[in-house]
C-alpha atoms as a PDB file:
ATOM      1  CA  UNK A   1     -27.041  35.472-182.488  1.00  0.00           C
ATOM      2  CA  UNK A   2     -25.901  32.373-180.430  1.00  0.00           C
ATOM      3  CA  UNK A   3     -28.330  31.262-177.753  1.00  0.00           C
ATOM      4  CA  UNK A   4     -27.810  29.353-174.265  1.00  0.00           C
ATOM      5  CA  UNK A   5     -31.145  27.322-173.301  1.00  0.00           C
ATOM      6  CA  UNK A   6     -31.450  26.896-169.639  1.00  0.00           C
ATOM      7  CA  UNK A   7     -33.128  24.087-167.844  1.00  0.00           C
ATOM      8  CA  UNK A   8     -33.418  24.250-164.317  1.00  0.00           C
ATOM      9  CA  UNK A   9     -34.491  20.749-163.367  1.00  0.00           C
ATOM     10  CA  UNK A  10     -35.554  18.440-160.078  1.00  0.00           C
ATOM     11  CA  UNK A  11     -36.724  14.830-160.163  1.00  0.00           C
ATOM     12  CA  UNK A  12     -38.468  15.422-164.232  1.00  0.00           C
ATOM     13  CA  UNK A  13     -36.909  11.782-165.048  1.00  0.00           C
ATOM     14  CA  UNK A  14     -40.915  11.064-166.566  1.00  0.00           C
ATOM     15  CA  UNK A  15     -40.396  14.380-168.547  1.00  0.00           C
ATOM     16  CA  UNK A  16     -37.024  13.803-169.680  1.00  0.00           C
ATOM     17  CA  UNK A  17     -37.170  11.427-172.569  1.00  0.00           C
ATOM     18  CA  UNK A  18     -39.739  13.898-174.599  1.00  0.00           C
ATOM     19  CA  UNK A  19     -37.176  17.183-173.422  1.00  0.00           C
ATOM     20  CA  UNK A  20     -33.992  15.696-174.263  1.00  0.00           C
ATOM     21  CA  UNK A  21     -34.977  14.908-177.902  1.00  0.00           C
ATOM     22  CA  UNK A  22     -35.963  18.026-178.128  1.00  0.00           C
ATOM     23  CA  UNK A  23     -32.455  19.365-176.678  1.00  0.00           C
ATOM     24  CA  UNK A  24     -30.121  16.947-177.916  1.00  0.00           C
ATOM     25  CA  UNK A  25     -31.448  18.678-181.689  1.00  0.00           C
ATOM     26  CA  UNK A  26     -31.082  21.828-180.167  1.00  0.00           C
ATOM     27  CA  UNK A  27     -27.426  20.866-179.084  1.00  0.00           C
ATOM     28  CA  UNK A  28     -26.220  19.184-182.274  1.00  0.00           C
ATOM     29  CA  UNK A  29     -27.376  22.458-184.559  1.00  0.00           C
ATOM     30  CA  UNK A  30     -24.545  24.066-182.038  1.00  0.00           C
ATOM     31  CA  UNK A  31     -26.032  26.028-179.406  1.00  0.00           C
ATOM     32  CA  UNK A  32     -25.089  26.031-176.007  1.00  0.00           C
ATOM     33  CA  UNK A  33     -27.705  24.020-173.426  1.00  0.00           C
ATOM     34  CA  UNK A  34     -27.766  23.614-170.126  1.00  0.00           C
ATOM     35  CA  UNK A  35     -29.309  21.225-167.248  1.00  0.00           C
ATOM     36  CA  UNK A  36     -28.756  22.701-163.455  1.00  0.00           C
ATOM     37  CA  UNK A  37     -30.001  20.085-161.650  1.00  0.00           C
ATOM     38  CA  UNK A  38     -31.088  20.848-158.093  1.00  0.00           C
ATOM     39  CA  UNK A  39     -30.183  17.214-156.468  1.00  0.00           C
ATOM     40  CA  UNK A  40     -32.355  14.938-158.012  1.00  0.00           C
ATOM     41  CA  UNK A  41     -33.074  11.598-157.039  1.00  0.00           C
ATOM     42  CA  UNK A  42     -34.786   9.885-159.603  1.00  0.00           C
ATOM     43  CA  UNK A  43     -32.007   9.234-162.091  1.00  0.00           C
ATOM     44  CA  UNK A  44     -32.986  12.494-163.759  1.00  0.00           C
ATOM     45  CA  UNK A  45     -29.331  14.026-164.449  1.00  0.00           C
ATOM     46  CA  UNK A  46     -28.017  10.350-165.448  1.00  0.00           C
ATOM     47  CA  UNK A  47     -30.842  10.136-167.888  1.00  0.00           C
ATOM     48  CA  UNK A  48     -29.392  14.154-168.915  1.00  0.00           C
ATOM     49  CA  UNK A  49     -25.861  13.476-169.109  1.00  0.00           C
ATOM     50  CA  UNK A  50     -26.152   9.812-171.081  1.00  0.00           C
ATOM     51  CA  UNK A  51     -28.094  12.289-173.638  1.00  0.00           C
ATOM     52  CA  UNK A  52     -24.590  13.981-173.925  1.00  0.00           C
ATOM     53  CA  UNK A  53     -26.182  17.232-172.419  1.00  0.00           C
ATOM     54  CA  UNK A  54     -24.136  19.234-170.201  1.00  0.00           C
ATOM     55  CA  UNK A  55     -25.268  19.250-166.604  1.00  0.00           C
ATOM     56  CA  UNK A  56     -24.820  21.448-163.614  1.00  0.00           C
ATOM     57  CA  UNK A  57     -24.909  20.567-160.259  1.00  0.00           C
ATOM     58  CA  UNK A  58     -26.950  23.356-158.293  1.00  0.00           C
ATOM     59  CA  UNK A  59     -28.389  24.316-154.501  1.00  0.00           C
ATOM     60  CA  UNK A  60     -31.926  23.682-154.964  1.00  0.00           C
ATOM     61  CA  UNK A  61     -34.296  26.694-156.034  1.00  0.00           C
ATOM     62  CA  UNK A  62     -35.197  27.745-159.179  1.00  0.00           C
ATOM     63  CA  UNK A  63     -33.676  31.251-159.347  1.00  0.00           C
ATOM     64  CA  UNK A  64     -30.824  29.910-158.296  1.00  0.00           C
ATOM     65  CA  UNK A  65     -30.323  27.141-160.929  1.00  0.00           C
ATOM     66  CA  UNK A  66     -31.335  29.561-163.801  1.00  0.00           C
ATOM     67  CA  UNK A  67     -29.409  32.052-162.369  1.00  0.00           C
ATOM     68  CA  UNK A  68     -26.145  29.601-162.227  1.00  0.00           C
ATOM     69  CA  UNK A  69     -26.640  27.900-165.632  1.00  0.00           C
ATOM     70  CA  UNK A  70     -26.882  31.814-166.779  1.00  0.00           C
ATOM     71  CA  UNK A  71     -23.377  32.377-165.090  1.00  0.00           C
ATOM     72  CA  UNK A  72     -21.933  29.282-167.223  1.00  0.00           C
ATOM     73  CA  UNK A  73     -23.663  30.112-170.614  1.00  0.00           C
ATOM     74  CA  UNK A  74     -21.815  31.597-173.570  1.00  0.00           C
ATOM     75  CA  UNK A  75     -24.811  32.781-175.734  1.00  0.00           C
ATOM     76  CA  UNK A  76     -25.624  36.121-176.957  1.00  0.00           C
ATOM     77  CA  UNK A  77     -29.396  35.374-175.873  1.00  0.00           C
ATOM     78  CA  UNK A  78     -30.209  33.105-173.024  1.00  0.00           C
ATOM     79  CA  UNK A  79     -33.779  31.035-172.978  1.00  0.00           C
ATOM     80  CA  UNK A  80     -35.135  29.714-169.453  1.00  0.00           C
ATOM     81  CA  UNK A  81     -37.065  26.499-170.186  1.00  0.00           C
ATOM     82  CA  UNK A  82     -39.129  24.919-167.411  1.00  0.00           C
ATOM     83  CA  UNK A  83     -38.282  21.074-167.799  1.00  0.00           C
ATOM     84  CA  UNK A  84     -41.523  20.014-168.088  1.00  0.00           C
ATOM     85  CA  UNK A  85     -41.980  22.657-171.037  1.00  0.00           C
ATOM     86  CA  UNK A  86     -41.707  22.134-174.835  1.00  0.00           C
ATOM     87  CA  UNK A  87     -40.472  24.632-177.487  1.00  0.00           C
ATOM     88  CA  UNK A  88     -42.288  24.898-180.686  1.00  0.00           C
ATOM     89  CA  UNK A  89     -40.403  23.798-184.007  1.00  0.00           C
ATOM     90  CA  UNK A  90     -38.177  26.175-185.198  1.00  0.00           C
ATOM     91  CA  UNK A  91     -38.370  28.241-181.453  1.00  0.00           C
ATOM     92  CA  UNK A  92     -34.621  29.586-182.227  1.00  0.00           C
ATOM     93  CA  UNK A  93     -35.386  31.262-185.670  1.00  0.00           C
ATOM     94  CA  UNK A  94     -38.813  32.704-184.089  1.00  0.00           C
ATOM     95  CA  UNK A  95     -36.856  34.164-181.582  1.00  0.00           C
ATOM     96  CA  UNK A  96     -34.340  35.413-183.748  1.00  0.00           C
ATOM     97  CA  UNK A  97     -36.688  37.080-186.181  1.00  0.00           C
ATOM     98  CA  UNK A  98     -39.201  38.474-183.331  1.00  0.00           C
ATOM     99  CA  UNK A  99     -36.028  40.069-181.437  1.00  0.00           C
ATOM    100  CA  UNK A 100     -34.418  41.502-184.881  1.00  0.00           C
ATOM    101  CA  UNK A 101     -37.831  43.062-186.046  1.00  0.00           C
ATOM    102  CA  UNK A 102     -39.165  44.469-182.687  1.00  0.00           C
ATOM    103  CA  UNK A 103     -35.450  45.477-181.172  1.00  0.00           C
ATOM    104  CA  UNK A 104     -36.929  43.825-177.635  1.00  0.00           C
ATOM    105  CA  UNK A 105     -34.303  42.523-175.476  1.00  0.00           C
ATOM    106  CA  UNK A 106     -37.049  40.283-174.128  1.00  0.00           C
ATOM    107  CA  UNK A 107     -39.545  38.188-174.695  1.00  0.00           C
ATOM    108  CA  UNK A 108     -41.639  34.826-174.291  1.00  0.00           C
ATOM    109  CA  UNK A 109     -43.897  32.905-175.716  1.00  0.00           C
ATOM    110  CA  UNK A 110     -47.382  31.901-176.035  1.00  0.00           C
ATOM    111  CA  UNK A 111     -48.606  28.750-174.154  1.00  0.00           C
ATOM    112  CA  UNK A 112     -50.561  25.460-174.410  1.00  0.00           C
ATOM    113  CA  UNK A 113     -51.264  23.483-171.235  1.00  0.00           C
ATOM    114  CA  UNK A 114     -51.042  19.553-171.941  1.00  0.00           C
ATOM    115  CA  UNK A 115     -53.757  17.545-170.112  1.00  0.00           C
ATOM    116  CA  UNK A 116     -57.165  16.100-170.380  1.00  0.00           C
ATOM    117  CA  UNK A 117     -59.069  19.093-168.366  1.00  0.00           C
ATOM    118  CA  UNK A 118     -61.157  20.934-170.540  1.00  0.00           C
ATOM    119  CA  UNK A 119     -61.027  23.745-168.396  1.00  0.00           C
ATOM    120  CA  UNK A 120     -56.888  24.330-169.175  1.00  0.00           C
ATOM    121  CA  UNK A 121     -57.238  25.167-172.544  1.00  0.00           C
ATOM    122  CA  UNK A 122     -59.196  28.124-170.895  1.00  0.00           C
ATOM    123  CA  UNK A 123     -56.705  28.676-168.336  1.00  0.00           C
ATOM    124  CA  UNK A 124     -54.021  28.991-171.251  1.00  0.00           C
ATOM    125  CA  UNK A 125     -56.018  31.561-172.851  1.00  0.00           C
ATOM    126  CA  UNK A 126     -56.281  34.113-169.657  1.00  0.00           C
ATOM    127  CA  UNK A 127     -52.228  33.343-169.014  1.00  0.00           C
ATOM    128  CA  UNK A 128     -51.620  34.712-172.859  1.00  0.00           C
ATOM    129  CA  UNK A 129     -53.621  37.048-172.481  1.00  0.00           C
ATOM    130  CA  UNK A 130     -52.710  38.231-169.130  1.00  0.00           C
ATOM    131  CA  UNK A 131     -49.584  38.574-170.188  1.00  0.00           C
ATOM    132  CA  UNK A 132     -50.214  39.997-173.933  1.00  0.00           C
ATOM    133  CA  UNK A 133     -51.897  43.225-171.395  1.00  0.00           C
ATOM    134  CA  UNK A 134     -49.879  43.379-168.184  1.00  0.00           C
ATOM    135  CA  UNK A 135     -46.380  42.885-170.047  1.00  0.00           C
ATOM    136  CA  UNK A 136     -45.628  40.176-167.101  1.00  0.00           C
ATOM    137  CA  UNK A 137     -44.252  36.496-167.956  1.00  0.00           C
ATOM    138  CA  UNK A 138     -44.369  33.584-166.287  1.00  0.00           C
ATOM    139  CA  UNK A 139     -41.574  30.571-166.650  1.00  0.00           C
ATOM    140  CA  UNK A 140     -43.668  28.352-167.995  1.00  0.00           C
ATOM    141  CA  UNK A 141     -43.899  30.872-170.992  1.00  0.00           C
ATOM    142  CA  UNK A 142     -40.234  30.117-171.996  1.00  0.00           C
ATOM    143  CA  UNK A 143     -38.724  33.664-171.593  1.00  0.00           C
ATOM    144  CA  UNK A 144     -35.801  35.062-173.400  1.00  0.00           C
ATOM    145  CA  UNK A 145     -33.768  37.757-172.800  1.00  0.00           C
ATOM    146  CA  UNK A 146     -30.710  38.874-174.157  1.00  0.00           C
ATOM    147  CA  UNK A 147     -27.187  38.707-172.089  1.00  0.00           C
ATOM    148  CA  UNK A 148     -26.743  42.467-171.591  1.00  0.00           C
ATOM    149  CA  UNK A 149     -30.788  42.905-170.273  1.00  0.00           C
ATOM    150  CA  UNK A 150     -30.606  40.071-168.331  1.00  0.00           C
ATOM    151  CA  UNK A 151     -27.311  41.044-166.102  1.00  0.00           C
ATOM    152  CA  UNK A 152     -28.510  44.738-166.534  1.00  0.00           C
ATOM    153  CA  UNK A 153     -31.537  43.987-163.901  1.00  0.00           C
ATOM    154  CA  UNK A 154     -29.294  42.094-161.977  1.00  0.00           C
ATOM    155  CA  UNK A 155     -30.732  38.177-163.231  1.00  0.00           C
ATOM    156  CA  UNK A 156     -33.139  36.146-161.403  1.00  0.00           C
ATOM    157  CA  UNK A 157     -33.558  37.525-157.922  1.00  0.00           C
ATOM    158  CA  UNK A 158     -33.056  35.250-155.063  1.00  0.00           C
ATOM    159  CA  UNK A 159     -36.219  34.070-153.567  1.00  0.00           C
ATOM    160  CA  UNK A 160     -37.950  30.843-153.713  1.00  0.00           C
ATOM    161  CA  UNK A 161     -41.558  32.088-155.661  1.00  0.00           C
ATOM    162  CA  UNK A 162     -42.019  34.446-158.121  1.00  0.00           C
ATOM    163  CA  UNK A 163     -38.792  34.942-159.214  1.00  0.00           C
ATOM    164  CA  UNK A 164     -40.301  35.073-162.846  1.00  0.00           C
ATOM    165  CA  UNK A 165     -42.423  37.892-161.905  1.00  0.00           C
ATOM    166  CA  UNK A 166     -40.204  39.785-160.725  1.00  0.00           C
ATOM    167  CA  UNK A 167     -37.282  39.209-163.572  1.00  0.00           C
ATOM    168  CA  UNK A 168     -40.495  40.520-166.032  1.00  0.00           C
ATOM    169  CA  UNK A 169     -41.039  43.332-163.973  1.00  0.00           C
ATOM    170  CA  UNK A 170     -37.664  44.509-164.046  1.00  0.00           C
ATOM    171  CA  UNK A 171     -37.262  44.280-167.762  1.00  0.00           C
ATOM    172  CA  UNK A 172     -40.660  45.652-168.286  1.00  0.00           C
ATOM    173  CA  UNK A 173     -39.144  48.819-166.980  1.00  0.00           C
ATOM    174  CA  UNK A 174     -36.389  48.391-169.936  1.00  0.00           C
ATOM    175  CA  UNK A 175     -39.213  47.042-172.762  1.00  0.00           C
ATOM    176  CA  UNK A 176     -42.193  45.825-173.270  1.00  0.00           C
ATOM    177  CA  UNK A 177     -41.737  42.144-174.371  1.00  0.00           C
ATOM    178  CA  UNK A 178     -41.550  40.910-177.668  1.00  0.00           C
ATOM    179  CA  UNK A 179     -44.351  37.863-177.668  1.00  0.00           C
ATOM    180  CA  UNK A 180     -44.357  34.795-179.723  1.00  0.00           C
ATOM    181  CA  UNK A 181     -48.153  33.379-180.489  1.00  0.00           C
ATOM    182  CA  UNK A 182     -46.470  30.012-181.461  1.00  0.00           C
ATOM    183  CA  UNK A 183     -46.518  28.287-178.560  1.00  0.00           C
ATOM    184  CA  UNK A 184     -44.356  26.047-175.791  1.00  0.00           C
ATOM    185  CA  UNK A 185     -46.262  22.933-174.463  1.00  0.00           C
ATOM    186  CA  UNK A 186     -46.552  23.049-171.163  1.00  0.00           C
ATOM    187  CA  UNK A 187     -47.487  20.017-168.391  1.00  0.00           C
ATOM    188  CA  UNK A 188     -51.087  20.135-167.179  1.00  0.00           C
ATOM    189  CA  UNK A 189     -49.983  17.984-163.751  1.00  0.00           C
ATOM    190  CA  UNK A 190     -49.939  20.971-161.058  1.00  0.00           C
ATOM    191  CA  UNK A 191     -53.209  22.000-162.109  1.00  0.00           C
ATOM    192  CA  UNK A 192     -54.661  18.927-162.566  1.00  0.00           C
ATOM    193  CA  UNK A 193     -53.084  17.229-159.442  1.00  0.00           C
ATOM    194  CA  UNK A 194     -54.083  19.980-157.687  1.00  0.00           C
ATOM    195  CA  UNK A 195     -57.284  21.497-159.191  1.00  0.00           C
ATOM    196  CA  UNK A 196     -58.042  23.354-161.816  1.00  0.00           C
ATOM    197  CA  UNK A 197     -59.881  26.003-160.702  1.00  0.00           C
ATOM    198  CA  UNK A 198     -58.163  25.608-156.749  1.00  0.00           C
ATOM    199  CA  UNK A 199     -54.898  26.000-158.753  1.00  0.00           C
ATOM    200  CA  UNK A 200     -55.852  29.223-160.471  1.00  0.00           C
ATOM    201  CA  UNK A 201     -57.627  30.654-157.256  1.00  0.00           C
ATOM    202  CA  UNK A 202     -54.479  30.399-155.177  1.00  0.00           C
ATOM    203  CA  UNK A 203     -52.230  31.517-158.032  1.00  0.00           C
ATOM    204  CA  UNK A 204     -54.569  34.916-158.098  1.00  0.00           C
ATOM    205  CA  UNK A 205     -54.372  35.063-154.742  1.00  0.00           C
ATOM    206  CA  UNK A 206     -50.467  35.026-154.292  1.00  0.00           C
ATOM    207  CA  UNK A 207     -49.552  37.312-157.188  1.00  0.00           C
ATOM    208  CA  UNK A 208     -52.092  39.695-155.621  1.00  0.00           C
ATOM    209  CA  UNK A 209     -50.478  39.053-152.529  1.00  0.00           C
ATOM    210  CA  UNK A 210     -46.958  39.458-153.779  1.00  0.00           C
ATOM    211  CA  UNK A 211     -48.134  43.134-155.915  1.00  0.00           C
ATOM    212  CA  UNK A 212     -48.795  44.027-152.329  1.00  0.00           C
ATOM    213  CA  UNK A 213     -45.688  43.899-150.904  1.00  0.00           C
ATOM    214  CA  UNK A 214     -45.832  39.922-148.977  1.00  0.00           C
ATOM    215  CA  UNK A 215     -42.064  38.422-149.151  1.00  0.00           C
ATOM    216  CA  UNK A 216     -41.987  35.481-151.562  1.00  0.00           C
ATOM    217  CA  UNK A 217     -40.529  33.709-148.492  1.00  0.00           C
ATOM    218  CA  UNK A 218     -44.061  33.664-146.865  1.00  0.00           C
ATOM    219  CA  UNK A 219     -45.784  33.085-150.375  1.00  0.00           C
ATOM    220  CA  UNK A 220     -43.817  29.976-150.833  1.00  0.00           C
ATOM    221  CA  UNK A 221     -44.918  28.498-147.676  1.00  0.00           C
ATOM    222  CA  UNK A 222     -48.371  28.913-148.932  1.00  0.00           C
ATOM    223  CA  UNK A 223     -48.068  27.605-152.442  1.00  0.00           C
ATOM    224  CA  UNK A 224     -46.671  24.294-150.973  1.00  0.00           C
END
C-alpha cells in the first residue's frame, strides 16, 4: 500500500517549520507528498520547496488544491492533511492496519485541538464524537481514502465550503468509515481568534444550513 499525503496550503509559513519535519520523514521513508499551494505570499512554498518537498502551484480553494494534488499523486491511498494539522507517530502503519482489518476504503482520524482554551478540549470531544455517530468527517480529521473510492464519487466537489462534508457523504453511501482514536493535532487559532463558543455556534448553524439544501457559495460568504 503506497500512500500520497496531500497538503493544500495558503500563507501557513508560522505552521510550516513543525509540518515539514513531520513531512520531510514522511518523504524520506518513500511515500509520495504533496504541497498545492494556493498563491501564497508569505514565503510559505519557498520555505516547502527548500524542505525538498514537492510543490504545486494551484487556483486558490481548497477542493481545488486537494483535488489537483490528487490528480498528480501516485499512491494506492491518498491522505488530505490540513497544513496546520499534525499526524500522530506512526499515522501510515495505523492507516494501513485499520484499512486491512476493517476492508473500509475510508477513513479519518480522531482529533486534538492545540490551544490554551479550556473549552477546545471539549469541542474536540463533540467533533469525535459527532463523527464516531453521523459517519461525517471533517478535514481537519485527516481523511483517507483509497484511489479507486475517491475517483469513484467523483473527488472533492467544487465549491468553496464544505467540500469535506460532502466528499464524507458520498463515501458514506459506499462505507461507513474506518476511524482512528489516535489522534492528528490540530491548530486552536480559528476558534480561538474567533471564539470558542461563536465559532462552534456558526459552524452548527451552516452545516444545518447546508443539510438543508443552502449552496456552499452563500455559506462561504457567511463563514468569512
Amino acid at each position: 500500500m503506497r500512500f500520497s499525503i496531500v497538503v493544500p496550503m495558503l500563507n501557513e509559513a508560522q505552521e510550516m517549520p513543525r509540518l515539514l519535519a513531520r513531512l520531510s520523514a514522511l518523504a524520506r521513508l518513500g511515500n509520495d507528498v504533496l504541497i498545492v499551494d494556493g498563491g501564497s505570499d508569505d514565503g510559505s512554498a519557498d520555505l516547502a520547496v527548500r524542505a525538498g518537498l514537492r510543490v504545486l502551484s494551484s487556483p486558490r480553494g481548497r477542493a481545488r488544491q486537494m483535488n489537483l494534488g490528487a490528480a498528480h499523486a501516485s499512491g494506492d491511498v491518498l491522505l488530505f492533511l490540513h497544513a496546520d494539522t499534525l499526524l500522530p507517530e506512526g499515522a501510515l502503519i495505523t492507516i494501513h492496519r485499520v484499512m486491512q482489518k476493517s476492508s473500509a476504503p475510508w477513513g479519518r482520524f480522531d482529533v486534538v485541538i492545540d490551544g490554551s482554551h479550556p473549552l477546545l478540549r471539549v469541542v474536540a470531544r463533540l467533533m469525535n464524537l459527532r463523527s464516531r455517530w453521523t459517519g461525517i468527517a471533517t478535514g481537519d480529521q485527516a481523511i483517507f481514502v483509497t484511489r479507486e473510492a475517491f475517483d469513484a464519487v467523483g473527488g472533492f466537489p467544487d465549491q468553496p465550503l464544505m467540500e469535506d462534508i460532502e466528499l464524507s457523504s458520498r463515501l458514506l453511501r459506499r462505507s461507513r468509515p474506518a476511524c482512528i482514536s489516535d489522534p492528528v493535532l490540530t491548530s486552536g487559532r480559528r476558534w480561538e481568534s474567533r471564539g470558542v463558543w461563536r465559532t462552534v455556534l456558526l459552524m452548527w448553524r451552516l452545516r444545518w444550513a447546508y443539510w438543508r439544501g443552502t449552496p456552499a457559495d452563500q455559506l462561504a460568504r457567511l463563514y468569512q
